[in-house]
N, C-alpha and C. Protein backbone atom coordinates (compact mmCIF):
# COMPACT_ATOMS: atom_id res chain seq x y z
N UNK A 1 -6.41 5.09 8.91
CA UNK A 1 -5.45 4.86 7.86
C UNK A 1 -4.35 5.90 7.87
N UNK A 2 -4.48 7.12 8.57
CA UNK A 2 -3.31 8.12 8.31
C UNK A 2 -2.21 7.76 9.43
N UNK A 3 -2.38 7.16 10.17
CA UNK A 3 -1.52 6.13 11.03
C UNK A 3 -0.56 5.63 10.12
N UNK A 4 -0.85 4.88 8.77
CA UNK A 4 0.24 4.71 8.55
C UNK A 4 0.28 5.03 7.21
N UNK A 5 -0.45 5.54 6.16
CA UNK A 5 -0.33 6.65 4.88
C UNK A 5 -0.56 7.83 4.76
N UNK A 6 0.44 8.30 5.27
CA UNK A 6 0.63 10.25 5.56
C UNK A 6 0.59 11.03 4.20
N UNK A 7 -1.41 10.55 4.01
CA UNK A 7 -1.88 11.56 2.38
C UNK A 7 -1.53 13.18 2.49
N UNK A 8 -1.99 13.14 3.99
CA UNK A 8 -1.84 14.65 4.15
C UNK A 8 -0.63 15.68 4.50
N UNK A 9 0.22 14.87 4.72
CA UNK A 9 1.59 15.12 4.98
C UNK A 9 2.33 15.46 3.66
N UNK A 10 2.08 14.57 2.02
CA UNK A 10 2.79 15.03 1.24
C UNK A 10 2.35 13.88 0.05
N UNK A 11 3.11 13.59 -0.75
CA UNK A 11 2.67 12.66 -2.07
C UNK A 11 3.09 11.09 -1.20
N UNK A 12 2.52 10.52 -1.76
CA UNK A 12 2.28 8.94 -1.15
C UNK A 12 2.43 7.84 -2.29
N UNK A 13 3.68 7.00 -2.03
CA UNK A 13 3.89 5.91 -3.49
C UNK A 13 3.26 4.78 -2.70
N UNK A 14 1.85 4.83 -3.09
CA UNK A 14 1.35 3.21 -2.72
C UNK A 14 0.97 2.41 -4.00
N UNK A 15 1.39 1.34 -3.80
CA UNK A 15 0.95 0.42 -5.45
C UNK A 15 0.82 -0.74 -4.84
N UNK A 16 -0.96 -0.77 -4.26
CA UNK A 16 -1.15 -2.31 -3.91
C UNK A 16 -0.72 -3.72 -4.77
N UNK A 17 -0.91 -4.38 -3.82
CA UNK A 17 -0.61 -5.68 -4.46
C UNK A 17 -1.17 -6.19 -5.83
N UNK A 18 -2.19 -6.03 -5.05
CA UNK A 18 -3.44 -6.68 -6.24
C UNK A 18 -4.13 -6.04 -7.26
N UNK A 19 -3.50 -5.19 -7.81
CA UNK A 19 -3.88 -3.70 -8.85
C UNK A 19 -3.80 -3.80 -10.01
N UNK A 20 -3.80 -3.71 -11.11
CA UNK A 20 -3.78 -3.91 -12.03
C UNK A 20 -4.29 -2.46 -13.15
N UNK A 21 -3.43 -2.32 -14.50
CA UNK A 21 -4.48 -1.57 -15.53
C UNK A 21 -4.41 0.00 -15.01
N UNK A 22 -5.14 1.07 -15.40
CA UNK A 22 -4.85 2.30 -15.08
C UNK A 22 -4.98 2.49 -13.37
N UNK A 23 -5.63 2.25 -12.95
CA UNK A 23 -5.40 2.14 -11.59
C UNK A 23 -4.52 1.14 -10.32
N UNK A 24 -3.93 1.09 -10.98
CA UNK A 24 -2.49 0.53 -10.26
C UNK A 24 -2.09 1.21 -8.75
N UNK A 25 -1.52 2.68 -9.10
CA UNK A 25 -0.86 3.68 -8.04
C UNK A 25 -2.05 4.45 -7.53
N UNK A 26 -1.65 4.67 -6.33
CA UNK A 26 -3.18 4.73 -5.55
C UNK A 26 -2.44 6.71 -4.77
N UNK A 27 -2.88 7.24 -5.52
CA UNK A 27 -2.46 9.00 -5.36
C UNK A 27 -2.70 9.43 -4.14
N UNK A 28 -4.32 9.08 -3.80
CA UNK A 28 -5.06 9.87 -2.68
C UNK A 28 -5.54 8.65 -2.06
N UNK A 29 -5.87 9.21 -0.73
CA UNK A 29 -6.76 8.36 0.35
C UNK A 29 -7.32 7.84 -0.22
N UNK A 30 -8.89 8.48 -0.77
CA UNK A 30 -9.67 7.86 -1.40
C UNK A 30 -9.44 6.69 -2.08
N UNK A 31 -8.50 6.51 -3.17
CA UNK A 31 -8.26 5.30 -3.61
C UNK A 31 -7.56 4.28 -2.77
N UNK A 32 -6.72 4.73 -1.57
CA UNK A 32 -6.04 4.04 -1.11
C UNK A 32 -6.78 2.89 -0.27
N UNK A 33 -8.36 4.08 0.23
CA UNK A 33 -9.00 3.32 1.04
C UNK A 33 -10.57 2.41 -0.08
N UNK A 34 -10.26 2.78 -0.83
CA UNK A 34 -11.18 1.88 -1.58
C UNK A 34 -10.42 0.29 -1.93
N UNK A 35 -8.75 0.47 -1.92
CA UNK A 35 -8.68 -1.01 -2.16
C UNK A 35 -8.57 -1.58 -0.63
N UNK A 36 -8.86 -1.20 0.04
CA UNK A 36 -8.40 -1.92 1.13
C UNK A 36 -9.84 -2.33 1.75
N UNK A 37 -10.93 -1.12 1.40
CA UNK A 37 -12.40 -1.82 1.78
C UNK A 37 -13.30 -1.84 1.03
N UNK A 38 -13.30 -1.69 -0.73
CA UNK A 38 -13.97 -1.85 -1.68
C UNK A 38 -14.90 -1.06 -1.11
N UNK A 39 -16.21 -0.79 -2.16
CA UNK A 39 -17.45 -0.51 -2.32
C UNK A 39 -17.32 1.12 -2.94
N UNK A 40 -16.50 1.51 -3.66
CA UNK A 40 -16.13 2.79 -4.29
C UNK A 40 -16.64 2.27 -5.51
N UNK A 41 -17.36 3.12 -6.44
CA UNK A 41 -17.37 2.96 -7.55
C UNK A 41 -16.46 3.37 -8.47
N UNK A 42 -15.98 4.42 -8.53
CA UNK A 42 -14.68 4.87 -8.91
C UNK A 42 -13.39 3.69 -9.17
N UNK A 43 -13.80 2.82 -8.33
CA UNK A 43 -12.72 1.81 -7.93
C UNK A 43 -12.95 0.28 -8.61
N UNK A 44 -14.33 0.09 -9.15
CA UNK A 44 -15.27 -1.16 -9.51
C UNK A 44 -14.27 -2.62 -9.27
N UNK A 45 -12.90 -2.49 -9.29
CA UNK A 45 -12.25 -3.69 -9.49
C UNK A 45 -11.79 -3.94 -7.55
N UNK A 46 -11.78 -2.94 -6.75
CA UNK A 46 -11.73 -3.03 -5.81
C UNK A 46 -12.55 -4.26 -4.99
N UNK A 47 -12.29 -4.78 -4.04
CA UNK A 47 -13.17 -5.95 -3.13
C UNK A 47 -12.98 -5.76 -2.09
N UNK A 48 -12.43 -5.24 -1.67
CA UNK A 48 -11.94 -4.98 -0.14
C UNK A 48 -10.64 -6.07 0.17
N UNK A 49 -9.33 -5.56 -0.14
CA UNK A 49 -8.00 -6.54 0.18
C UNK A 49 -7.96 -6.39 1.56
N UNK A 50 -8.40 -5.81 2.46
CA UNK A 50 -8.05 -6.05 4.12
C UNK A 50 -9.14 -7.02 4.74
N UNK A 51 -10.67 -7.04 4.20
CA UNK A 51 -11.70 -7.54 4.42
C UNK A 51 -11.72 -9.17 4.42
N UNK A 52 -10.46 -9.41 3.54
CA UNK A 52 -10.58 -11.03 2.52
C UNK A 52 -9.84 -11.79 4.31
N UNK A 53 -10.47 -13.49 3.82
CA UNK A 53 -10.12 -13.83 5.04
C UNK A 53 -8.51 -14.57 5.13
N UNK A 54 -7.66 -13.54 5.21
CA UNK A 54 -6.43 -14.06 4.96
C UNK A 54 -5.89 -15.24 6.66
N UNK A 55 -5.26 -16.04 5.97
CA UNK A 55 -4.60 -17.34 6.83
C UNK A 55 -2.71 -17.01 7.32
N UNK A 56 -2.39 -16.23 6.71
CA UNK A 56 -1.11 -15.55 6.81
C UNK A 56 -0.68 -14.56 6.20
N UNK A 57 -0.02 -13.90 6.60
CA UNK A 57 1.03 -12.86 6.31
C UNK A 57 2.12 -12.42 6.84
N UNK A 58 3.48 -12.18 5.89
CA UNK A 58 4.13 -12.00 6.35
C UNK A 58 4.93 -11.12 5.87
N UNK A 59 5.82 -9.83 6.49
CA UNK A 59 6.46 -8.51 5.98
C UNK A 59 8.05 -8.82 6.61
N UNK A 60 9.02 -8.78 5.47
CA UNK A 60 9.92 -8.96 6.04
C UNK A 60 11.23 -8.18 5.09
N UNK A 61 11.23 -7.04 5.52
CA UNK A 61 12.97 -6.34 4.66
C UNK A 61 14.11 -6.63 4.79
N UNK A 62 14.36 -7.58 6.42
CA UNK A 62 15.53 -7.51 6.38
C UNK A 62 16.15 -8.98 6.20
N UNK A 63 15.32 -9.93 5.48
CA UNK A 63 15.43 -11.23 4.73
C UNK A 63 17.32 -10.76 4.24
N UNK A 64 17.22 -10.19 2.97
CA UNK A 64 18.81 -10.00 2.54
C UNK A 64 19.68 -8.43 2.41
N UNK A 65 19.32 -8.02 3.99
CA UNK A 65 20.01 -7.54 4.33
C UNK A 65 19.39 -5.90 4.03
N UNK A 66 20.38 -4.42 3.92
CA UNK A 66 20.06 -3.53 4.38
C UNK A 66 19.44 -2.95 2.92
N UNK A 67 19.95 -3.56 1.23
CA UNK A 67 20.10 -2.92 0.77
C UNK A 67 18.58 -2.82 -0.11
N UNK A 68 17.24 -3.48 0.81
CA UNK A 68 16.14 -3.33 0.73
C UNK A 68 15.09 -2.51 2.03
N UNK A 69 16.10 -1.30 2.44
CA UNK A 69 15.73 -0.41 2.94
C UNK A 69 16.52 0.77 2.78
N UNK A 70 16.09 1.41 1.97
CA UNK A 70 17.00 2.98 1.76
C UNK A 70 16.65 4.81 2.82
N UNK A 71 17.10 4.85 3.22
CA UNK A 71 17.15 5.78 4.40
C UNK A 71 17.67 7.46 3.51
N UNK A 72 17.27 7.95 3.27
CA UNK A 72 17.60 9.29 2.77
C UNK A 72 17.45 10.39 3.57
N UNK A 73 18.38 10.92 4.57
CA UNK A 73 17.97 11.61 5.67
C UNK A 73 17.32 11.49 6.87
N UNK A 74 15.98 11.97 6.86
CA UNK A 74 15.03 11.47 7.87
C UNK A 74 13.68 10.82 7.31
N UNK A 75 14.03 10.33 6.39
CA UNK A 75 13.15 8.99 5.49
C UNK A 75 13.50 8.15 5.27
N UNK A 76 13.06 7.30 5.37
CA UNK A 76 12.87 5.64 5.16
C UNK A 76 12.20 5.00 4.11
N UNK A 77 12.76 4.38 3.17
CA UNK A 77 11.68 3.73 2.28
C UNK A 77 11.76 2.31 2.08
N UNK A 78 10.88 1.21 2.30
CA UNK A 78 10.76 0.33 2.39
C UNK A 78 10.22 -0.52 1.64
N UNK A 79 10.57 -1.53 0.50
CA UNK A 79 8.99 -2.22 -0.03
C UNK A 79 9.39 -3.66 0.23
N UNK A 80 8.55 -4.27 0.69
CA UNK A 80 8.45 -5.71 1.35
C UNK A 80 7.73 -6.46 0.54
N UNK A 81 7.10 -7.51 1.10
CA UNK A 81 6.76 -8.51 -0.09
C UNK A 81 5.16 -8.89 1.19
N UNK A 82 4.67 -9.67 0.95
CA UNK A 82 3.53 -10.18 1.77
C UNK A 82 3.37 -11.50 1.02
């Protein structure tokens, strides 16, 4: 997972899809990787969202154009849709 959420690199804005209620924004690994493979208790609403047997997906920013990718230096921030 640090492939592509660099916890250890610095603060991390992840806000899965499917979240809801005080646990929405996902701070640390730990939570990040409990929604993606459930079985955390900490997490109880978790199921595992990578586990489920999805039929498609699709990530796409540059649908309307640039001004759903903002570049601030040597960062990139991106939020897409699935």
């Amino acid at each position: 997972m640090t492939d592509v959420y660099d916890y250890e690199g610095g603060r991390v804005f992840f806000k899965p899809t499917l979240t809801t209620g005080d646990q929405v924004f996902r701070k640390t690994k730990k939570g990040a990787l409990a929604y993606f493979v459930g079985g955390d208790a900490e997490y109880p609403n978790d199921d595992g969202f990578a586990l489920k047997p999805w039929a498609e997906v699709r990530y796409d920013n540059a649908e309307r154009g640039s001004e759903e990718v903002m570049v601030l230096g040597n960062i990139g921030i991106a939020m897409g849709y699935a």
